[in-house]
Protein backbone atom coordinates (compact mmCIF):
# COMPACT_ATOMS: atom_id res chain seq x y z
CA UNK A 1 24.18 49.59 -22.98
CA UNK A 2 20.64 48.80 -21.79
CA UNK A 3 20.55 48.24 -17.77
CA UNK A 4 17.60 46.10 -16.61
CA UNK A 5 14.48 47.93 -14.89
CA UNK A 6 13.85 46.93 -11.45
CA UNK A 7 11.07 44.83 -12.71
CA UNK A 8 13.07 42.86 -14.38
CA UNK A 9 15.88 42.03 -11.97
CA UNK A 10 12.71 41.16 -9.51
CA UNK A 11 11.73 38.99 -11.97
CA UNK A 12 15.34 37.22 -12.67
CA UNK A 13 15.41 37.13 -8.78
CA UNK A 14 12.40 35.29 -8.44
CA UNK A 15 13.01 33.07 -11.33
CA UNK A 16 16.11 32.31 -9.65
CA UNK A 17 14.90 31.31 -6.33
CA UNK A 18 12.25 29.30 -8.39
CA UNK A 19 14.94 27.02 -10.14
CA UNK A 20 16.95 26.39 -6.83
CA UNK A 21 13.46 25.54 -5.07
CA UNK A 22 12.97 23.14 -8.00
CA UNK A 23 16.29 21.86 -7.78
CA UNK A 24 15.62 21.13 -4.09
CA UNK A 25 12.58 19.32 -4.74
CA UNK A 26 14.06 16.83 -7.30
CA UNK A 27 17.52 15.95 -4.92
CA UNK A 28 14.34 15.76 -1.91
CA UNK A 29 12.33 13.75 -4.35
CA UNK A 30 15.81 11.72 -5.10
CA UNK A 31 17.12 11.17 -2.07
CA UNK A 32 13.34 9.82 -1.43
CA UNK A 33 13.57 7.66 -3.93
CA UNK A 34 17.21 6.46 -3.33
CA UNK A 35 15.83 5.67 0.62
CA UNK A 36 13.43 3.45 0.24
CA UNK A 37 14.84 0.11 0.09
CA UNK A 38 11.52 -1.99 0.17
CA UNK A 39 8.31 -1.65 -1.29
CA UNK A 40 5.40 -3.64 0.17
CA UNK A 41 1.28 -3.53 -0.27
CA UNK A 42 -1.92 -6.05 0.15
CA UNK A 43 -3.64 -7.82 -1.85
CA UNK A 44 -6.73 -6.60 0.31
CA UNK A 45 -6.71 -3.86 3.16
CA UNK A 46 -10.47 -4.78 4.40
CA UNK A 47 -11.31 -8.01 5.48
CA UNK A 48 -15.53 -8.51 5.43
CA UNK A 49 -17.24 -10.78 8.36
CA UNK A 50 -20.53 -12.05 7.13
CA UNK A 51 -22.39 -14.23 8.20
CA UNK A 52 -20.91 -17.34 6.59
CA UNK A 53 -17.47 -15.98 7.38
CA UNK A 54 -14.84 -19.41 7.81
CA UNK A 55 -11.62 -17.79 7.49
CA UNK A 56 -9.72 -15.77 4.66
CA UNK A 57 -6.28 -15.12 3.36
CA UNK A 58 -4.51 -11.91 2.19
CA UNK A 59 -1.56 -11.81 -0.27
CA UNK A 60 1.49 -9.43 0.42
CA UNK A 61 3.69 -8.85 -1.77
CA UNK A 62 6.41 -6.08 -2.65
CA UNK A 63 10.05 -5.68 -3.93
CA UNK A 64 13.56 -4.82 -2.83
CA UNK A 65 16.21 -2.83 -3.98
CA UNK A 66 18.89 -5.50 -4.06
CA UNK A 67 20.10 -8.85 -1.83
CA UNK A 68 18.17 -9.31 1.82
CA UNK A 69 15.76 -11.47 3.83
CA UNK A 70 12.33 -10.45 4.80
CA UNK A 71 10.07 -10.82 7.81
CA UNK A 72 6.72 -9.83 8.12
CA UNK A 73 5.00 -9.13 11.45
CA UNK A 74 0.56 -9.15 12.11
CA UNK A 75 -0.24 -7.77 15.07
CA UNK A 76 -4.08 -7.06 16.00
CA UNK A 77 -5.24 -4.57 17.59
CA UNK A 78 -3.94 -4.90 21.39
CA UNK A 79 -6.67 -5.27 24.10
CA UNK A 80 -6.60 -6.03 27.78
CA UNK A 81 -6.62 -10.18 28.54
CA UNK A 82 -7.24 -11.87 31.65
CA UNK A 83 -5.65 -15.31 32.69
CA UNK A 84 -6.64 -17.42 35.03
CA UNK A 85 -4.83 -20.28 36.89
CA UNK A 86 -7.38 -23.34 38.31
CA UNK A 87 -6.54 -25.57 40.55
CA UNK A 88 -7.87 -28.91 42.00
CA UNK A 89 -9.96 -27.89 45.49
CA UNK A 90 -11.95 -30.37 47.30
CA UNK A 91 -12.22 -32.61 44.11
CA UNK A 92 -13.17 -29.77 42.02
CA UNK A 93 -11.03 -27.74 39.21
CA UNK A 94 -11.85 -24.11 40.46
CA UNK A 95 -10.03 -20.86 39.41
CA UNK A 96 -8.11 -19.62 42.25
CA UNK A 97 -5.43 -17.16 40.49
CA UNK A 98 -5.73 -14.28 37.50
CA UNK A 99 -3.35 -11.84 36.41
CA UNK A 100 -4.69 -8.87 33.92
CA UNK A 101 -2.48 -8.37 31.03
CA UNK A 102 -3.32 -4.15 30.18
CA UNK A 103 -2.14 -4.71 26.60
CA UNK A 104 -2.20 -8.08 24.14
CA UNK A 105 -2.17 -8.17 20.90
CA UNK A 106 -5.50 -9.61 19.99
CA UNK A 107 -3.43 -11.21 17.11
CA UNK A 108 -0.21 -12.42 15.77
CA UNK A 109 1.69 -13.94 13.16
CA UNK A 110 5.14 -13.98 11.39
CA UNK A 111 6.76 -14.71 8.18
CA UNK A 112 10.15 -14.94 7.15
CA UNK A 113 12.53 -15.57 4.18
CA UNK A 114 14.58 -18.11 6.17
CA UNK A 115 14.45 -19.14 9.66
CA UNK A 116 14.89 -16.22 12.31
CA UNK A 117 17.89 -17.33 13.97
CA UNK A 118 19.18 -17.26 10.79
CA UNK A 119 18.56 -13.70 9.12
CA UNK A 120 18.32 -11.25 12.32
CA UNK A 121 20.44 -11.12 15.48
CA UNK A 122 18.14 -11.70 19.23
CA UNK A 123 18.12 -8.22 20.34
CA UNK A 124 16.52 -6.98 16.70
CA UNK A 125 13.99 -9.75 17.56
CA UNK A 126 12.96 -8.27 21.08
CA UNK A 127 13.29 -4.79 19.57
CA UNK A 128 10.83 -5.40 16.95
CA UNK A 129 8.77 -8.12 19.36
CA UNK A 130 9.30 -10.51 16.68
CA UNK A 131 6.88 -13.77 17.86
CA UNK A 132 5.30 -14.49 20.57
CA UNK A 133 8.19 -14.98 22.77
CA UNK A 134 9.38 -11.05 22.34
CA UNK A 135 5.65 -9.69 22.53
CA UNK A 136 5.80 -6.92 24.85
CA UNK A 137 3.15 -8.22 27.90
CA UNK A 138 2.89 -6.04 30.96
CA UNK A 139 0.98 -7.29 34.21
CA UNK A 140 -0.72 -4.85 36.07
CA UNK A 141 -0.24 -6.33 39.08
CA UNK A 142 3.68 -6.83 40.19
CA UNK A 143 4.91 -10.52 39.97
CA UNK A 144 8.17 -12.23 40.31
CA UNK A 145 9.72 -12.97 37.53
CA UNK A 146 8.95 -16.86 37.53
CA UNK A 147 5.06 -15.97 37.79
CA UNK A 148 5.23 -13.62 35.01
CA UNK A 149 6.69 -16.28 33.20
CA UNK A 150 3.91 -18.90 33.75
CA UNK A 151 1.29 -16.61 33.19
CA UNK A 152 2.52 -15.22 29.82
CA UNK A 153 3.31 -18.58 28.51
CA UNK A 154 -0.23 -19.37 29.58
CA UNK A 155 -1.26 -16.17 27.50
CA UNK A 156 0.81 -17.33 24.89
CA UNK A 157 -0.81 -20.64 24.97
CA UNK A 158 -4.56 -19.57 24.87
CA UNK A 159 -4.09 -17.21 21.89
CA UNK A 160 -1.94 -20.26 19.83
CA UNK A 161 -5.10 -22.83 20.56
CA UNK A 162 -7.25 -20.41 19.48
CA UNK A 163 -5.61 -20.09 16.50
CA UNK A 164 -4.86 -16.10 16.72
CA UNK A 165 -1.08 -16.70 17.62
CA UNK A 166 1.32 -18.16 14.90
CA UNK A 167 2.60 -21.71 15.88
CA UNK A 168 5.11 -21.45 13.20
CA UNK A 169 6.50 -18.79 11.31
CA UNK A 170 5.34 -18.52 7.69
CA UNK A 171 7.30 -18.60 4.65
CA UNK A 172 8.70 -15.45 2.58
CA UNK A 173 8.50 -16.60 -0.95
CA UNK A 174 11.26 -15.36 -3.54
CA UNK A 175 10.36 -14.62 -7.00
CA UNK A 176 14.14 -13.57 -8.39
CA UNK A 177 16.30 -11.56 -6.53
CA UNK A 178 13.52 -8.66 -5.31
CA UNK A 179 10.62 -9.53 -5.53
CA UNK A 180 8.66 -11.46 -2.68
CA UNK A 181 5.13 -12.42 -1.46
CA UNK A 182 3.72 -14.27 1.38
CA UNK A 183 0.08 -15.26 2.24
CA UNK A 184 -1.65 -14.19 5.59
CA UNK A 185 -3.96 -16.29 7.19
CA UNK A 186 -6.87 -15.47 9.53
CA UNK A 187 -9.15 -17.61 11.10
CA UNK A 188 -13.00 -17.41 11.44
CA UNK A 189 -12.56 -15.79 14.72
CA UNK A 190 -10.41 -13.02 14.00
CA UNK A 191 -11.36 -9.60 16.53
CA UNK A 192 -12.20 -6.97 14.63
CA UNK A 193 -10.19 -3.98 14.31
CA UNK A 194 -7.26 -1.81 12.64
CA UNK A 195 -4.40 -4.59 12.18
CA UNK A 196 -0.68 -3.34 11.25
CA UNK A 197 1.14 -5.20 8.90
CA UNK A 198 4.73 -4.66 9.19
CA UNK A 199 7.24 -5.81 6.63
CA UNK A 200 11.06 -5.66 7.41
CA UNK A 201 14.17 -5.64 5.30
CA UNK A 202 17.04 -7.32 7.39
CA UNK A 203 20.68 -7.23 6.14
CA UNK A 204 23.59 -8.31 8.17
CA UNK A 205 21.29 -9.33 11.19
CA UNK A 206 20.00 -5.95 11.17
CA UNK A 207 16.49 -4.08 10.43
CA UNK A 208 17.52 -1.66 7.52
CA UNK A 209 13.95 -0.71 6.22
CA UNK A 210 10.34 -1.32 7.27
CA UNK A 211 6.99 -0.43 5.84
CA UNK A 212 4.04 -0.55 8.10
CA UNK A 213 0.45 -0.71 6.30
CA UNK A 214 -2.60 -0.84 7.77
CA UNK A 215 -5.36 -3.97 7.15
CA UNK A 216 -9.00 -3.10 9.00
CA UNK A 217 -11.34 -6.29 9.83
CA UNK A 218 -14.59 -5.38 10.21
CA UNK A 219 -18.02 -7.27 10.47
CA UNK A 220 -20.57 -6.30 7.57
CA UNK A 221 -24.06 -7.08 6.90
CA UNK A 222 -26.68 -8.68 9.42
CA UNK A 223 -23.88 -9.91 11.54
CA UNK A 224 -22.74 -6.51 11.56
CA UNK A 225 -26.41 -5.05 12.51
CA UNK A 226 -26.72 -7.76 15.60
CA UNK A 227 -23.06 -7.30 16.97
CA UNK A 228 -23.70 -3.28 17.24
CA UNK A 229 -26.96 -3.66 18.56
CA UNK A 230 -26.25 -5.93 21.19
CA UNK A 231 -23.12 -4.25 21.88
CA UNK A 232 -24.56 -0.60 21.36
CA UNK A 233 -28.60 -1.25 22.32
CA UNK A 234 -28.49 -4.15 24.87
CA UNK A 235 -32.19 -3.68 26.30
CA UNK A 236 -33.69 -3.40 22.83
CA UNK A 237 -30.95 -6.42 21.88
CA UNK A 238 -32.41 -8.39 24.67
CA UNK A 239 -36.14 -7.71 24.12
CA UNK A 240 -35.91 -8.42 20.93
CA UNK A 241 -34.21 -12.12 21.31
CA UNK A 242 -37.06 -12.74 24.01
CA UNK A 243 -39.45 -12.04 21.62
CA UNK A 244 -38.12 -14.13 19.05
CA UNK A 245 -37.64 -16.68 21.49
CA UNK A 246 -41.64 -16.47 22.13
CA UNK A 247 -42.51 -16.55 18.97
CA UNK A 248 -40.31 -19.50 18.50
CA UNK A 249 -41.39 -21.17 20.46
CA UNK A 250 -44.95 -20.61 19.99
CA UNK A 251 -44.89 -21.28 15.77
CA UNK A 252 -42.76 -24.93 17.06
CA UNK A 253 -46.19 -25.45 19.33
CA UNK A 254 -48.76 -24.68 16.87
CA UNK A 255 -46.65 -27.70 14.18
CA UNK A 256 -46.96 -29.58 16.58
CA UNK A 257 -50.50 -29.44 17.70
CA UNK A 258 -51.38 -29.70 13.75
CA UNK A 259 -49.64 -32.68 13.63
C-alpha cells in the first residue's frame, strides 16, 4: 500500500476547500437568485435638455416572480423651498409670512397597478412617502401643527401647478401575470439632477421587494454652456449679455437708419 506524500494530501486539502467554496458560491448565487422577487430597468437613464427641450417620457418596465401589484415612486433630487403667504395690506397683496422647507423633493410622481387604498395599507404609504401627502417636509422654523399644515399644502400646491408634483397617480400596465411597464412623464421644466426611481412589489398590503435605479437629467449643448456660465462665471455671464445687448441694439439702429 502506497500512502500519499504530503504534497498530495495538501493538494486534496486544497481541492477540498475549493469545492466547498464553490459550493458556497452557487447556494449564495441561489439564494440571490431565489430573493429577488422583481426585476425593473429604464427605457433611458439620461434625460438631455437642449435647447428646444418641451418635455419627454421614459418607459419602465420589469417583471415579477409571481401574483402582486406595483407602485412606482419619482422623486427629484430634494432642495431647500421657500413659501410665502401674501396678504391684502392697505389695498395691496404683499407677502407678509414664509416658512423655509430644508428638504423638497424638487420632483414627484407615482404609479400604481390599482388604486393605493387598494394594494398597500396607510402606514406602508407614509413609510415609503408614497404621494405628496406622505412626503417627508420639515420646517426649519417650529410651527403648530395647523400652520405646518397650510404651508405644506401650499408647497404641495406650487409644485402640482407647476407641473413637477403628480395630480394623479399613473397607471401600472399588466402584460400577463409578470410582466409590467409604465411611462414617466417630465415636463419642460424639470430641475436637473440625479432622480431615483423606485419600483415596489406590494403583496398583502405590504412592501415585499423594491428596486431603486437611478435616472440623471442634465442640460446639454448651448443651453448647457449658458446655464454653467452664468451659474459658474457670473461677471463674464453678465458682460457678455451687455455686450450682446449693445450690439443688439446697435445692428436694430443701423436697419433702421437704412430704411
Amino acid at each position: 500500500m502506497r500512502w500519499p506524500t504530503r504534497r498530495g494530501v495538501v493538494r486534496g486539502v486544497v481541492q477540498g476547500l475549493a469545492a466547498l467554496a464553490g459550493l458556497g458560491l452557487g447556494v449564495t448565487f441561489a439564494a440571490t437568485v431565489w430573493a429577488q422577487q422583481m426585476v425593473a430597468d429604464l427605457s433611458s437613464h439620461l434625460i438631455a435638455i437642449t435647447t428646444g427641450f418641451t418635455g419627454t417620457e421614459v418607459v419602465l418596465f420589469g417583471a415579477t416572480d409571481g401574483v402582486g401589484d406595483v407602485a412606482i415612486i419619482v422623486n427629484g433630487p430634494r432642495l431647500p423651498a421657500i413659501v410665502r403667504r401674501k396678504e391684502r395690506v392697505l389695498g395691496m397683496w404683499m407677502n407678509t409670512d414664509s416658512v423655509r422647507f430644508s428638504q423638497a423633493p424638487s420632483y414627484h410622481s407615482v404609479a400604481a397597478s390599482r388604486p393605493l387604498d387598494q394594494i398597500v395599507a396607510k402606514t406602508a404609504l407614509e413609510r415609503q412617502q408614497i404621494g405628496a401627502p406622505q412626503l417627508q417636509l420639515d420646517p426649519q422654523e417650529n410651527l403648530d401643527p395647523q400652520e405646518l399644515a397650510a404651508f405644506r399644502a401650499a408647497l404641495i400646491r406650487n409644485k402640482q401647478r407647476a407641473g413637477l408634483y403628480g395630480t394623479n397617480v399613473g397607471a401600472v400596465s399588466f402584460l400577463g401575470e409578470r410582466l409590467f411597464r409604465t411611462n414617466i412623464y417630465f415636463p419642460a421644466n424639470v430641475p436637473t439632477g440625479l432622480y431615483n426611481v423606485e419600483a415596489l412589489l406590494i403583496r398583502d398590503g405590504e412592501v415585499v421587494s423594491a428596486q431603486t435605479t437611478p435616472l440623471v437629467v442634465s442640460k446639454v449643448g448651448f443651453s448647457a454652456e449658458v446655464y454653467d456660465m452664468a451659474r459658474y462665471r457670473p461677471i463674464t455671464y453678465g458682460v457678455l449679455a451687455v455686450l450682446g445687448a449693445v450690439a443688439a441694439g446697435w445692428a436694430a439702429g443701423a436697419a433702421f437708419r437704412r430704411v
